[in-house]
PDB file of N, CA and C in Angstrom:
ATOM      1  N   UNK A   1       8.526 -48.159  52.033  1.00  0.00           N
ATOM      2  CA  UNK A   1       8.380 -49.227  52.998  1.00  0.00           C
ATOM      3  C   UNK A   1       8.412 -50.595  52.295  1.00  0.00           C
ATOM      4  N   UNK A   2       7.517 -50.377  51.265  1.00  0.00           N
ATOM      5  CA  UNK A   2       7.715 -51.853  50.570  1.00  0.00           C
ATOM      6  C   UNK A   2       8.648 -51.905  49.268  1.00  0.00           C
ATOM      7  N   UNK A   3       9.272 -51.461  48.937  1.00  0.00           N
ATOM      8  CA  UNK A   3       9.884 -50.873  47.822  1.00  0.00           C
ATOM      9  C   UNK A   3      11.044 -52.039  48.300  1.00  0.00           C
ATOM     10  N   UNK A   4      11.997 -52.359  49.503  1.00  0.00           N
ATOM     11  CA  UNK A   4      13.210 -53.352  49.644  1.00  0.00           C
ATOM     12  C   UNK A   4      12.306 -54.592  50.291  1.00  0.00           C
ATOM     13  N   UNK A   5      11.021 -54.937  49.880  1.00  0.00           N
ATOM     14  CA  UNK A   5      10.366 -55.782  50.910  1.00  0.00           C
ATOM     15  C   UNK A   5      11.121 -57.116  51.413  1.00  0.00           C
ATOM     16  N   UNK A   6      11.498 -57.626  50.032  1.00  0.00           N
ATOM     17  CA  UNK A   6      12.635 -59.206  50.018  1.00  0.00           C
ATOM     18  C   UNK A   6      14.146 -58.879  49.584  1.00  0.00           C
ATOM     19  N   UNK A   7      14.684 -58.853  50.605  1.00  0.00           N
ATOM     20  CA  UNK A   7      16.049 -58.813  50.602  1.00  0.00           C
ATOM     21  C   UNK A   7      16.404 -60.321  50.989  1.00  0.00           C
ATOM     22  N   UNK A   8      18.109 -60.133  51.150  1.00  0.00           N
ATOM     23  CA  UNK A   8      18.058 -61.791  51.574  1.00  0.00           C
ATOM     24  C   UNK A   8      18.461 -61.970  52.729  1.00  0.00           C
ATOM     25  N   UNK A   9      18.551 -60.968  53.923  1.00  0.00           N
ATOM     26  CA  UNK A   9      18.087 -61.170  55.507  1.00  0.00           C
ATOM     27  C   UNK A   9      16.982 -61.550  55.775  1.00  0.00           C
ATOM     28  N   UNK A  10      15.601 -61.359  55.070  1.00  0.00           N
ATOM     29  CA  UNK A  10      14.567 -61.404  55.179  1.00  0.00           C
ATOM     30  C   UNK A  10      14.472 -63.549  54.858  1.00  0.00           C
ATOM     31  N   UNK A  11      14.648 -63.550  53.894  1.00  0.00           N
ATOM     32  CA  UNK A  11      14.808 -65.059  52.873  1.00  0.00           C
ATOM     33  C   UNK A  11      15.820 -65.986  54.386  1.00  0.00           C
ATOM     34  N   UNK A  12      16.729 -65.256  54.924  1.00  0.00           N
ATOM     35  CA  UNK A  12      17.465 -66.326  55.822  1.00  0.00           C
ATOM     36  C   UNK A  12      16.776 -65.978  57.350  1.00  0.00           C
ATOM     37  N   UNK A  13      15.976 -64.871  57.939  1.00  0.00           N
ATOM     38  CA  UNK A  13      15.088 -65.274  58.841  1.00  0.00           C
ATOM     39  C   UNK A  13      13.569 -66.240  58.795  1.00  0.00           C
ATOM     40  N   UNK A  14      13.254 -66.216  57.505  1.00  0.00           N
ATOM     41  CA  UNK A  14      12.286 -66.611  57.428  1.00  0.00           C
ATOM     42  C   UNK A  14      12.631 -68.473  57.333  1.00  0.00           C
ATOM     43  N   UNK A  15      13.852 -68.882  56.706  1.00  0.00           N
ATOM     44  CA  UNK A  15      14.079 -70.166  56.823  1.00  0.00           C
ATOM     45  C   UNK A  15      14.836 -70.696  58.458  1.00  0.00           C
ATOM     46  N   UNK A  16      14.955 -69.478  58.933  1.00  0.00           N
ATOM     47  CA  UNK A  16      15.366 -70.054  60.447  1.00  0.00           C
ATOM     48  C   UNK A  16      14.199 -70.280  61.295  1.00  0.00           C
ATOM     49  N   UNK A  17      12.684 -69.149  61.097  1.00  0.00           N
ATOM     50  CA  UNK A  17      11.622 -69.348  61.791  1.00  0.00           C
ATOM     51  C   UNK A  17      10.949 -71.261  61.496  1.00  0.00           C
ATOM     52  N   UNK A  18      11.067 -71.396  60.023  1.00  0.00           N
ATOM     53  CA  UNK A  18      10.526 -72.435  59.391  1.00  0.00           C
ATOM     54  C   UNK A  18      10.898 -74.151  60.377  1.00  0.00           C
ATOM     55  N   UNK A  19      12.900 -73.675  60.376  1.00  0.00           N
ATOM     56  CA  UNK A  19      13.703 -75.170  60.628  1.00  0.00           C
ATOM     57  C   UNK A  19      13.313 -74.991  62.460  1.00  0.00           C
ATOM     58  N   UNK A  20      12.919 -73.453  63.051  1.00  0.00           N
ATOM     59  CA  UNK A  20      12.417 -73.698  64.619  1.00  0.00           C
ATOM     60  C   UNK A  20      11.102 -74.417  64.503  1.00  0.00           C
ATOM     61  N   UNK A  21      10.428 -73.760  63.721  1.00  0.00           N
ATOM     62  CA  UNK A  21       8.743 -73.979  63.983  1.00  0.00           C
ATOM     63  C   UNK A  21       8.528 -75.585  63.514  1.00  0.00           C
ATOM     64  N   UNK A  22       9.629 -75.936  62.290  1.00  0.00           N
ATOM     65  CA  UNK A  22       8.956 -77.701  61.836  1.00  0.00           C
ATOM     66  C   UNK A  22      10.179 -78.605  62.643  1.00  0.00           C
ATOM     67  N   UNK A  23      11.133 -78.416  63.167  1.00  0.00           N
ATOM     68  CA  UNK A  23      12.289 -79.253  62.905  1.00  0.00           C
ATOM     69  C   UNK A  23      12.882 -79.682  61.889  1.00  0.00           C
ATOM     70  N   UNK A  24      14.142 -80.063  62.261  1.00  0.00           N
ATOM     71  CA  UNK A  24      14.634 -80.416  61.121  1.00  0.00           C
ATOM     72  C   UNK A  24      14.692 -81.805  60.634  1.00  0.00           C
ATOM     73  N   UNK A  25      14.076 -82.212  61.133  1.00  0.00           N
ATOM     74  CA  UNK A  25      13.813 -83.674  60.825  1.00  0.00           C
ATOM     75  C   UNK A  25      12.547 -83.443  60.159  1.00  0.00           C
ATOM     76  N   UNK A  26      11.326 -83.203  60.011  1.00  0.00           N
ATOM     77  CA  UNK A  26      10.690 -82.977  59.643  1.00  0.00           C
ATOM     78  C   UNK A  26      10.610 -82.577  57.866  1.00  0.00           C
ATOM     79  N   UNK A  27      11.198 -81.586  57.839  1.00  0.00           N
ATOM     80  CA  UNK A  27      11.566 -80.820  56.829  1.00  0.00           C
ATOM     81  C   UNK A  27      11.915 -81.397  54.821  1.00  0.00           C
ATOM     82  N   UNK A  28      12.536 -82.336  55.653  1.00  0.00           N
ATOM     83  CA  UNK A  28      12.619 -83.499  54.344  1.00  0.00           C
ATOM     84  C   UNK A  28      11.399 -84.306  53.806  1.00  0.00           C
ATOM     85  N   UNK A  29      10.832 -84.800  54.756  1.00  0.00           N
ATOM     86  CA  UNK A  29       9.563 -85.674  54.754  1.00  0.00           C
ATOM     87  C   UNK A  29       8.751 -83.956  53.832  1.00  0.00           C
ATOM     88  N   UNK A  30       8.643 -83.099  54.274  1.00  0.00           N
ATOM     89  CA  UNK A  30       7.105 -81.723  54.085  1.00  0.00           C
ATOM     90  C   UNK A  30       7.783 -81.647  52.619  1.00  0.00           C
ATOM     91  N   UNK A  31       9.072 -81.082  52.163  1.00  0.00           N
ATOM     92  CA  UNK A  31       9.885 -81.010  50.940  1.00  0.00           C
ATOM     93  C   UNK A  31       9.010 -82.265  49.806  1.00  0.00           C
ATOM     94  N   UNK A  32       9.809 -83.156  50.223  1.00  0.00           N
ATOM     95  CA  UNK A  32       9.108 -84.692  49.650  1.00  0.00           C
ATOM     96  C   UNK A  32       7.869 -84.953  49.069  1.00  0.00           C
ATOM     97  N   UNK A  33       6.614 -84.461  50.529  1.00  0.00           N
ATOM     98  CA  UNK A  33       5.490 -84.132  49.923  1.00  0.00           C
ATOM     99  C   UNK A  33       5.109 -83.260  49.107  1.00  0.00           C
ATOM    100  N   UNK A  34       5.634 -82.293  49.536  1.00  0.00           N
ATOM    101  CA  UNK A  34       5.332 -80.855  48.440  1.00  0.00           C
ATOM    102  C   UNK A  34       5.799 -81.021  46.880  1.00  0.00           C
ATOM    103  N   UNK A  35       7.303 -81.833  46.728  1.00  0.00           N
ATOM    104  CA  UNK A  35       6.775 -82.160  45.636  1.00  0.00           C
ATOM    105  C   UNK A  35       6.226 -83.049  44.777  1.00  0.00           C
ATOM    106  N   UNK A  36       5.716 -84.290  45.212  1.00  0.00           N
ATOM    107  CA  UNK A  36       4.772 -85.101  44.616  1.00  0.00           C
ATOM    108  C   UNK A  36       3.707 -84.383  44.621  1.00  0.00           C
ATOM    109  N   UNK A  37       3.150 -83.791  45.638  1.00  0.00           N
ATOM    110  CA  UNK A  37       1.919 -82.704  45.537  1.00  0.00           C
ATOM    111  C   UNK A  37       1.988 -81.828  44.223  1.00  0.00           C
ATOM    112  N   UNK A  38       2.955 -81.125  43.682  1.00  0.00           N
ATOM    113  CA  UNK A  38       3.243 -79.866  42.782  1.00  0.00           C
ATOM    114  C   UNK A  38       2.974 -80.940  41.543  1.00  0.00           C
ATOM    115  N   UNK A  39       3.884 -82.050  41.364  1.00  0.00           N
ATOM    116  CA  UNK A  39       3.726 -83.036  40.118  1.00  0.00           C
ATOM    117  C   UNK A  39       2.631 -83.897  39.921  1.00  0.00           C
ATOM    118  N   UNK A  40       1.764 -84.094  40.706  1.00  0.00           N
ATOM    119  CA  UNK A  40       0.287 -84.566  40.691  1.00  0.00           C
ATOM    120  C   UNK A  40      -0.728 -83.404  40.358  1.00  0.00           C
ATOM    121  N   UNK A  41      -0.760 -82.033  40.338  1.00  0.00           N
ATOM    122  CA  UNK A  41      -1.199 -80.806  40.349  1.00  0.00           C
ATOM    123  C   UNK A  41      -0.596 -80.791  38.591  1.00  0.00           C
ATOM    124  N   UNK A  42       0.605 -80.591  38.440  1.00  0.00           N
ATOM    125  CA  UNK A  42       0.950 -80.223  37.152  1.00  0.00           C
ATOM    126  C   UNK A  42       0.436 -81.422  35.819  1.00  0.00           C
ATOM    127  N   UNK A  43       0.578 -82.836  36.794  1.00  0.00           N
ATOM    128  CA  UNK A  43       0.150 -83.538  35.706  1.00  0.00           C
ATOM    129  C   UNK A  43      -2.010 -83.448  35.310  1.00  0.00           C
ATOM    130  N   UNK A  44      -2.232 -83.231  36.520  1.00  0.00           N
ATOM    131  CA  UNK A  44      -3.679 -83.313  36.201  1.00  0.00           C
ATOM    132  C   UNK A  44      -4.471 -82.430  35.544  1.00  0.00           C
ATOM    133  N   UNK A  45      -3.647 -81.017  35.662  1.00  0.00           N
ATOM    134  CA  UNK A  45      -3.855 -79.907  34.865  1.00  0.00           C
ATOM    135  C   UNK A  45      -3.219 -79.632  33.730  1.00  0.00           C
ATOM    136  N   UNK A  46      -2.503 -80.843  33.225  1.00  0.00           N
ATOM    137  CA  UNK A  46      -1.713 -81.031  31.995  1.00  0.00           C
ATOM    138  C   UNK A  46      -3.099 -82.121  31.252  1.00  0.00           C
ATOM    139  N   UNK A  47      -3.078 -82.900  31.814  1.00  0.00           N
ATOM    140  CA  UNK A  47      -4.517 -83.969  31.738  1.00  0.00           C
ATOM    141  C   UNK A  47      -6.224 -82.987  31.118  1.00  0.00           C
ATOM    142  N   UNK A  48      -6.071 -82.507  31.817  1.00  0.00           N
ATOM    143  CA  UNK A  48      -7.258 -81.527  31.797  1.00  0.00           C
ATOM    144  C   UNK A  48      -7.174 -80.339  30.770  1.00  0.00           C
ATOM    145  N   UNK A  49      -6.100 -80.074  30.505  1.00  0.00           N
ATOM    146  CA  UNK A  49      -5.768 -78.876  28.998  1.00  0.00           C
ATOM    147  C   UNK A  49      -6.187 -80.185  28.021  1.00  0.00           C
ATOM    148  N   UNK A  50      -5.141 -80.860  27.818  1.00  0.00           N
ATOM    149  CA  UNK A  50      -5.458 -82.244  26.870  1.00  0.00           C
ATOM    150  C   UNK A  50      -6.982 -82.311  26.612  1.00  0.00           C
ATOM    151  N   UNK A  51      -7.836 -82.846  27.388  1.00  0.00           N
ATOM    152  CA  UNK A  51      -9.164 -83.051  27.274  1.00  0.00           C
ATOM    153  C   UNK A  51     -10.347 -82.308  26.798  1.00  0.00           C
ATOM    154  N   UNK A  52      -9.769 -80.659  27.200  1.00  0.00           N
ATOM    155  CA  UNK A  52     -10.352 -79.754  26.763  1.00  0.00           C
ATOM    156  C   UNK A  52      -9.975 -79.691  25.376  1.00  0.00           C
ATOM    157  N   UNK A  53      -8.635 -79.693  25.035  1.00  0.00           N
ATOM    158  CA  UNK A  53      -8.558 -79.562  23.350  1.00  0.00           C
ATOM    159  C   UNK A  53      -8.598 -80.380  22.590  1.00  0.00           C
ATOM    160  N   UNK A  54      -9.116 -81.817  22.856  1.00  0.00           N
ATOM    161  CA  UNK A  54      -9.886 -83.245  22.547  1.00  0.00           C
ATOM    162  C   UNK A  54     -11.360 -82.897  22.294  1.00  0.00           C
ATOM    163  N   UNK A  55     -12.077 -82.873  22.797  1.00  0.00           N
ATOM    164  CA  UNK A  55     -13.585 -82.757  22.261  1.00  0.00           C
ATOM    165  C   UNK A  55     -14.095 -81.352  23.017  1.00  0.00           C
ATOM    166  N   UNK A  56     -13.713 -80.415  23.928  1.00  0.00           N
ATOM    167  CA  UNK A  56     -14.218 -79.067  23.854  1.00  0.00           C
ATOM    168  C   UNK A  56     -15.683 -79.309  24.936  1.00  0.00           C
ATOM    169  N   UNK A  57     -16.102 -80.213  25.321  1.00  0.00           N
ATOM    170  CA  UNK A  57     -17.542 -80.454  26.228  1.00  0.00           C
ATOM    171  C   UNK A  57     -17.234 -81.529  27.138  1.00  0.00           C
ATOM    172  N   UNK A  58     -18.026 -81.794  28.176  1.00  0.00           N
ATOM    173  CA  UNK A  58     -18.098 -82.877  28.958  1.00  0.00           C
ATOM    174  C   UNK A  58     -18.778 -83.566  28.507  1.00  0.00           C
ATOM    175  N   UNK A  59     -18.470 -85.261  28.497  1.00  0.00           N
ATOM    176  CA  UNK A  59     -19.022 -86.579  28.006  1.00  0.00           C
ATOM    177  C   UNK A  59     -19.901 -86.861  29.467  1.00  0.00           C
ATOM    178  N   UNK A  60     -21.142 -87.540  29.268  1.00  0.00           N
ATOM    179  CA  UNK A  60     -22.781 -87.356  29.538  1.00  0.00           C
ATOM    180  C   UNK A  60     -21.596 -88.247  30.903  1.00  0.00           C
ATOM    181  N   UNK A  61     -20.996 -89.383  30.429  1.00  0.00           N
ATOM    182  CA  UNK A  61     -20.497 -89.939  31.834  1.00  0.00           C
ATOM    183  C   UNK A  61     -19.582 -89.695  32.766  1.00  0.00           C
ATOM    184  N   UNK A  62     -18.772 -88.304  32.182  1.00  0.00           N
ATOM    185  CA  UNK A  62     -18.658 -87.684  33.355  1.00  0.00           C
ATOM    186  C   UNK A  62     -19.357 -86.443  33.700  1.00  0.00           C
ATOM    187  N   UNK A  63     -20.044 -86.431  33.749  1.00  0.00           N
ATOM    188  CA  UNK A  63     -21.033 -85.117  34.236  1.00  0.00           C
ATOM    189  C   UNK A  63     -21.752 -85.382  35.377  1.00  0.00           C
ATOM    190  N   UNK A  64     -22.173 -84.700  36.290  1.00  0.00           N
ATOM    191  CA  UNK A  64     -22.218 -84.783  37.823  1.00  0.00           C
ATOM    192  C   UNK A  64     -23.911 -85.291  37.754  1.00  0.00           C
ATOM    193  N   UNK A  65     -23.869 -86.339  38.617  1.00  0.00           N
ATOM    194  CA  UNK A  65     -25.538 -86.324  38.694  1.00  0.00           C
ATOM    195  C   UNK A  65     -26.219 -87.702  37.643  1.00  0.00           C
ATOM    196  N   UNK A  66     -24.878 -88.126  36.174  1.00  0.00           N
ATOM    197  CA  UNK A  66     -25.431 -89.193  35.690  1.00  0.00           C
ATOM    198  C   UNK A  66     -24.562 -90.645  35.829  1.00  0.00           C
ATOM    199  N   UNK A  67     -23.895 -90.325  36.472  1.00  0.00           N
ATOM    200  CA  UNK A  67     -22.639 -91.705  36.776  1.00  0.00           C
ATOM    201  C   UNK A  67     -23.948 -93.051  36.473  1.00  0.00           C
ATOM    202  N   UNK A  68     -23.205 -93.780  36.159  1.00  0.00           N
ATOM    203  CA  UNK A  68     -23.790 -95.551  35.872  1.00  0.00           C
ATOM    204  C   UNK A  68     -23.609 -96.173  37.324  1.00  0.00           C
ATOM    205  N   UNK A  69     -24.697 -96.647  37.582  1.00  0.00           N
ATOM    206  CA  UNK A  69     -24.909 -97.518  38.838  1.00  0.00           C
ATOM    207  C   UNK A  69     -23.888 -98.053  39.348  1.00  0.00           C
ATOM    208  N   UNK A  70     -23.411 -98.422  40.350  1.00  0.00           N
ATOM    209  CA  UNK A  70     -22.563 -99.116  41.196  1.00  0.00           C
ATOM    210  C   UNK A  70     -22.739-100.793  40.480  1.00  0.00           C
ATOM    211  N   UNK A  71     -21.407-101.377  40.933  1.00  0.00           N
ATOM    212  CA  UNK A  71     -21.746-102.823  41.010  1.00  0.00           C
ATOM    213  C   UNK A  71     -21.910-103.719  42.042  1.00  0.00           C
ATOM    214  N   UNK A  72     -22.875-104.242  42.424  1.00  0.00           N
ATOM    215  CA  UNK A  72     -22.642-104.531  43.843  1.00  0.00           C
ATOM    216  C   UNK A  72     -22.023-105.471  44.273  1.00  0.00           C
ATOM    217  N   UNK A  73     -21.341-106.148  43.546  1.00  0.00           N
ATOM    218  CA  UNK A  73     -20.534-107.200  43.594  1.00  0.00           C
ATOM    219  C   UNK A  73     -19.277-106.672  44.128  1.00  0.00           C
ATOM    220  N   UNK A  74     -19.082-105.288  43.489  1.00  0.00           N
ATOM    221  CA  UNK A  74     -17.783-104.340  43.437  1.00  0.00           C
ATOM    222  C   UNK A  74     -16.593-104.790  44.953  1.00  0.00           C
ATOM    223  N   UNK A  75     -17.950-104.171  46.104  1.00  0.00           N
ATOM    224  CA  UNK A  75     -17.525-104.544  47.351  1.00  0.00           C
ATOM    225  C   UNK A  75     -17.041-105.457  47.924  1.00  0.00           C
ATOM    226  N   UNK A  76     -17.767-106.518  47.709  1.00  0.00           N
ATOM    227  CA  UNK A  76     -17.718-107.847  48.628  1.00  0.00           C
ATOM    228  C   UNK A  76     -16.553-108.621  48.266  1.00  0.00           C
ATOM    229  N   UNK A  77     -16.207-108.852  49.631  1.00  0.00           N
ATOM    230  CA  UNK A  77     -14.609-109.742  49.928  1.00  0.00           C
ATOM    231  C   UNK A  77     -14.995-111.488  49.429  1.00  0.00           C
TER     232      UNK A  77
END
């Protein structure tokens, strides 16, 4: 039963359900996002290997619970 699961009838119904269910106008814009989404994902977890093989621990200021006070100036227009 599952042994032919993805053939490529399967691959061209499933992109006809997709262009009914989003439009096709649509489709470019979701593409678009998806991949700035994938390259913001790859870079931050590229970021985050880096850091780990930089010093191996979390620094006291980023650790949850000791952040440095706000500025309150920060806000105001």
């Amino acid at each position: 039963m599952l042994r032919n699961g993805l053939e490529p009838w399967h691959l061209l119904v499933v992109a006809v359900v997709v262009v009914l269910v989003f439009g096709s106008k649509k489709l470019p814009d979701t593409a678009r996002a998806l991949g700035r989404s994938m390259r913001i994902l790859k870079s931050e977890a590229k970021a985050m290997k880096e850091d780990g093989a930089q010093g191996g621990t979390v620094s006291e200021a980023a650790a949850p619970g000791t952040a440095a006070p706000a500025d309150p100036s920060a806000g105001v227009r």
